[in-house]
Protein backbone atom coordinates (compact mmCIF):
# COMPACT_ATOMS: atom_id res chain seq x y z
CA UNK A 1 106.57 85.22 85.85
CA UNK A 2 109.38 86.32 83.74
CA UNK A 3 110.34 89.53 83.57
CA UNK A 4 112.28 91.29 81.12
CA UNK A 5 111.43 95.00 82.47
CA UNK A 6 111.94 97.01 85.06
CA UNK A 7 109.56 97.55 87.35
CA UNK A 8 109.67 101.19 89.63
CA UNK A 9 107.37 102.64 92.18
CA UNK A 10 107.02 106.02 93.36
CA UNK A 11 105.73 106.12 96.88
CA UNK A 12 105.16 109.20 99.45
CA UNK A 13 102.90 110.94 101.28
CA UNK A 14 100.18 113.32 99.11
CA UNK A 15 102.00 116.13 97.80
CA UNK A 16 105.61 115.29 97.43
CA UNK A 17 105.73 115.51 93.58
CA UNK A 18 105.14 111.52 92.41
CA UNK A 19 103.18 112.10 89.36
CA UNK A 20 105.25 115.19 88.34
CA UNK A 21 108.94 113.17 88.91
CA UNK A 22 107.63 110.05 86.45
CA UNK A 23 106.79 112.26 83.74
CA UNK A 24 110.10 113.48 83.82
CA UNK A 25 111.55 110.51 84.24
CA UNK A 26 109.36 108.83 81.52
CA UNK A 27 110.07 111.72 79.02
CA UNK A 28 114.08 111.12 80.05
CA UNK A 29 114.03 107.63 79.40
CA UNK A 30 112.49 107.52 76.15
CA UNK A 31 114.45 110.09 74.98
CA UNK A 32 116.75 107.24 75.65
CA UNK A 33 115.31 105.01 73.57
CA UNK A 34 113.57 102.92 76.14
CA UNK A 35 109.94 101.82 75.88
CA UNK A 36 108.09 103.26 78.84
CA UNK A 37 104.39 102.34 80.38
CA UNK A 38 103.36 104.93 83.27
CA UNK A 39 100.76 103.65 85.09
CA UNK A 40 98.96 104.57 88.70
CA UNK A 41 97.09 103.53 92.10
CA UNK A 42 94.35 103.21 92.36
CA UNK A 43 93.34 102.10 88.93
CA UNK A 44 90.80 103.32 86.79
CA UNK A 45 89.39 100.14 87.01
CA UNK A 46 86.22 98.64 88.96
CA UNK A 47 88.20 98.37 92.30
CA UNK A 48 90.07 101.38 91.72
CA UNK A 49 86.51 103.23 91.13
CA UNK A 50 85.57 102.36 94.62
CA UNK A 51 88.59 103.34 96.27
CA UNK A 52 88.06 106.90 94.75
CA UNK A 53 84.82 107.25 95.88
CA UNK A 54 86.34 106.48 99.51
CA UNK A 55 88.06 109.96 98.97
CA UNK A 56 84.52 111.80 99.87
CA UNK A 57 83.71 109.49 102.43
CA UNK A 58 86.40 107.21 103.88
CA UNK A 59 83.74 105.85 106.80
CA UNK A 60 81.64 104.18 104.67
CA UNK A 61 83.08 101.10 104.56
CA UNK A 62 85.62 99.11 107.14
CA UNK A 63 88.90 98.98 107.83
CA UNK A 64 89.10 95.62 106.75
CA UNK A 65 86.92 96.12 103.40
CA UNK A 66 88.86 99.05 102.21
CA UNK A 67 92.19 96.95 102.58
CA UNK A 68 90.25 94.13 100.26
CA UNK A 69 89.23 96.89 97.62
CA UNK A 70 93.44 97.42 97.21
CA UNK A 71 93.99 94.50 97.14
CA UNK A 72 91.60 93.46 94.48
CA UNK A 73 92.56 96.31 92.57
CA UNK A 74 96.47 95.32 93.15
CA UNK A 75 95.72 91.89 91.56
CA UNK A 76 93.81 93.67 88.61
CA UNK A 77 96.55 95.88 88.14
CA UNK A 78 98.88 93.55 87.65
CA UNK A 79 97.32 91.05 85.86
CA UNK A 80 96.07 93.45 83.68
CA UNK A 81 99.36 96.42 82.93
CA UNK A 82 102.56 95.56 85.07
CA UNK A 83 102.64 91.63 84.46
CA UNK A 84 102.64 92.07 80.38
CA UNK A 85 104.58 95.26 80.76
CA UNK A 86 107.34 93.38 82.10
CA UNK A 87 106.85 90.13 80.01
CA UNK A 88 107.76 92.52 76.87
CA UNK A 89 110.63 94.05 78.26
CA UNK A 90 108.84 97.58 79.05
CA UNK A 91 110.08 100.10 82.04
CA UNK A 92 106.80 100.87 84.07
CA UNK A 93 106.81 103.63 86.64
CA UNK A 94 103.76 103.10 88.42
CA UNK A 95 102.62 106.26 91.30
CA UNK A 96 101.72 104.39 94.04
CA UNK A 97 102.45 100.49 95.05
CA UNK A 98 101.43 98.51 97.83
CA UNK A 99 104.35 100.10 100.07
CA UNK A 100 100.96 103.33 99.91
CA UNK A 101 98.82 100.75 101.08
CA UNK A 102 100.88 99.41 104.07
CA UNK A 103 101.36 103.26 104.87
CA UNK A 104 97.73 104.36 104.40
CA UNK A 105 96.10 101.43 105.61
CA UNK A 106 98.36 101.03 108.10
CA UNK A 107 97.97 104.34 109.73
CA UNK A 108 93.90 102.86 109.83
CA UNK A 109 95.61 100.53 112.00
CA UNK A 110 96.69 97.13 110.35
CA UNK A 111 99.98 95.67 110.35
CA UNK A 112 102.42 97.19 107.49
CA UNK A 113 104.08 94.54 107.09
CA UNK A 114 101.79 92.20 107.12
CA UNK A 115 100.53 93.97 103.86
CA UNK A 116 103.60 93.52 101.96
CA UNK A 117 104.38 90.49 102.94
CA UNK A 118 100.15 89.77 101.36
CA UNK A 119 100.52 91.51 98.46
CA UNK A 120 104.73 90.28 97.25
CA UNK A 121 102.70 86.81 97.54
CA UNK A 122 101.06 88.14 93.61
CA UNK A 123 102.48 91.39 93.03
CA UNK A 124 106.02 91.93 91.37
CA UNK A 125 108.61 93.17 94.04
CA UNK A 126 109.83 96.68 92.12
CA UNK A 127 113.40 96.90 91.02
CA UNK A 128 113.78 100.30 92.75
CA UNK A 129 111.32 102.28 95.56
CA UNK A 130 111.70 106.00 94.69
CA UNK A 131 110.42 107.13 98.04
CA UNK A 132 109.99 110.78 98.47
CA UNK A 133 110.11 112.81 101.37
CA UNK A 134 108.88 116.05 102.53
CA UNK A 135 107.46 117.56 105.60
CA UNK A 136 103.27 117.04 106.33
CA UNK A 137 102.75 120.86 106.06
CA UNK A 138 104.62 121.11 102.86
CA UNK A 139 102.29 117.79 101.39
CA UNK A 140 99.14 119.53 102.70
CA UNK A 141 100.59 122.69 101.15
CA UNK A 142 100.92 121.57 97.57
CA UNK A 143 97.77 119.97 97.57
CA UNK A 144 95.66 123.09 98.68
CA UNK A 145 97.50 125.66 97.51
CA UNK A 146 99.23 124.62 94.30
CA UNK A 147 97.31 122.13 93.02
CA UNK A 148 93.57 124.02 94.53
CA UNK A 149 92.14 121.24 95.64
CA UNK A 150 90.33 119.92 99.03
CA UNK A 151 91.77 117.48 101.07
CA UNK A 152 90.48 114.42 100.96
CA UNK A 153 89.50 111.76 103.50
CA UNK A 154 93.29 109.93 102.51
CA UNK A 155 95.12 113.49 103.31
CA UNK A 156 94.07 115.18 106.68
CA UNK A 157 97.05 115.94 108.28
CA UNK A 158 97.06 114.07 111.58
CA UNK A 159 96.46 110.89 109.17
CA UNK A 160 99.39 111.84 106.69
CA UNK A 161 101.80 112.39 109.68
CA UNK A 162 101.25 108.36 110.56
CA UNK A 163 101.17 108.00 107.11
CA UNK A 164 104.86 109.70 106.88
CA UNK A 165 106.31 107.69 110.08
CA UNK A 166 105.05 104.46 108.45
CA UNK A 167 106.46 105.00 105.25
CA UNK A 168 110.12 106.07 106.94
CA UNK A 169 110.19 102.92 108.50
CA UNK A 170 109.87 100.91 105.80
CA UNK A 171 112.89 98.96 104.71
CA UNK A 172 114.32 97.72 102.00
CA UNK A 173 117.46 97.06 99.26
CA UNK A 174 115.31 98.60 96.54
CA UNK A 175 114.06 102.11 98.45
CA UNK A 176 115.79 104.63 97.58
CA UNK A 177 114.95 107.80 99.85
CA UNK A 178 114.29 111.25 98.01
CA UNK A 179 114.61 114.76 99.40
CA UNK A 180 111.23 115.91 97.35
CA UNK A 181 111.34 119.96 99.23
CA UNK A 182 113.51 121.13 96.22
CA UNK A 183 112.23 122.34 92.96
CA UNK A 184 110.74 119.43 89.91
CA UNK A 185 114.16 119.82 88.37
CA UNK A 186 116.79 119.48 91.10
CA UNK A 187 114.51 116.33 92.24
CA UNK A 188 114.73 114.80 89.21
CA UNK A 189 118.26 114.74 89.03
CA UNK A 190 118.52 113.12 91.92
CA UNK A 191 115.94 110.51 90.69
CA UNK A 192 117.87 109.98 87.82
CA UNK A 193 120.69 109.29 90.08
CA UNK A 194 119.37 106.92 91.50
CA UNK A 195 117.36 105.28 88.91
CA UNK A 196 120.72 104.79 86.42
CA UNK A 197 121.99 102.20 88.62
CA UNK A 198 119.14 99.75 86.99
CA UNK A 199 119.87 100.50 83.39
């Protein structure tokens, strides 16, 4: 595939400010003059469906079928948004990648890097990992308090804290690790520090 874009992820546990730091960052590079698609996982598509109707009820399917489900929406996905995105020269800024699945579904007890190393056989390796980081009980805080909603089956807090551990050991040239406890502004700065090296 050529690509012509730039591809970034945002990746984290639940709660550490994803989908607020790429609207910022999509509003700052277009006010730049660059042509921006901001997309998400799990899709709104028919695999993505599913997966959300795993947040109500995570046990009712297996381990091994809810890996396939993000997988088959990966492939989707990027046949679909981050393949032609890219072939046109477009920045996406997608909130979640498959480094979420090797953290989720590895904390359900496969092999992280197994995943990745799965899902880089179809899906574009990003040009930059914007990882952020913040403490469980601050995650679980935002969710419930600021944004007023449940927790789902993906964000009880003994599974987020394997999710966290997972996702600090992941390695790579493209992460680039995020304090996400300050306020929207201050972390945005320091994702647009990070994110002018590509441009």
């Amino acid at each position: 595939m050529e690509r012509k874009g730039v591809l970034i992820a945002f990746e984290g546990i639940d709660g550490t400010g994803k989908t607020t730091q790429i609207a910022l960052l999509a509003e700052a590079l277009r006010q730049r003059g660059l042509s921006v698609v901001v997309t998400r996982e799990p899709t709104d598509g028919q695999y993505g469906r599913k997966i959300r109707e795993l947040y109500e009820n995570r046990n009712s399917v297996t381990p091994e079928e809810e890996l396939a489900l993000f997988l088959d929406d990966r492939r989707e996905h990027v046949e679909q948004v981050i393949a032609p995105a890219l072939a046109k020269g477009h920045v996406v800024l997608t909130d979640r990648y498959y480094y979420s699945t090797a953290a989720y579904q590895g904390a359900a007890g496969h092999d992280p890097q197994k995943i990745i190393a799965a899902n880089e056989l179809f899906a574009p390796v990003p040009d930059m990992v914007i990882m952020l980081e913040a403490p469980v009980s601050l995650g679980v805080h935002r969710v419930q308090k600021l944004r007023g909603e449940t927790l789902n089956d993906f964000e009880q807090e003994g599974a987020l804290a394997r999710v966290a551990d997972i996702f600090s050991g992941l390695a790579g040239a493209n992460i680039r690790r995020i304090d996400g406890t300050a306020d929207a502004q201050a972390v945005h700065a320091l994702v647009m520090a990070a994110v002018v090296e590509l441009f």
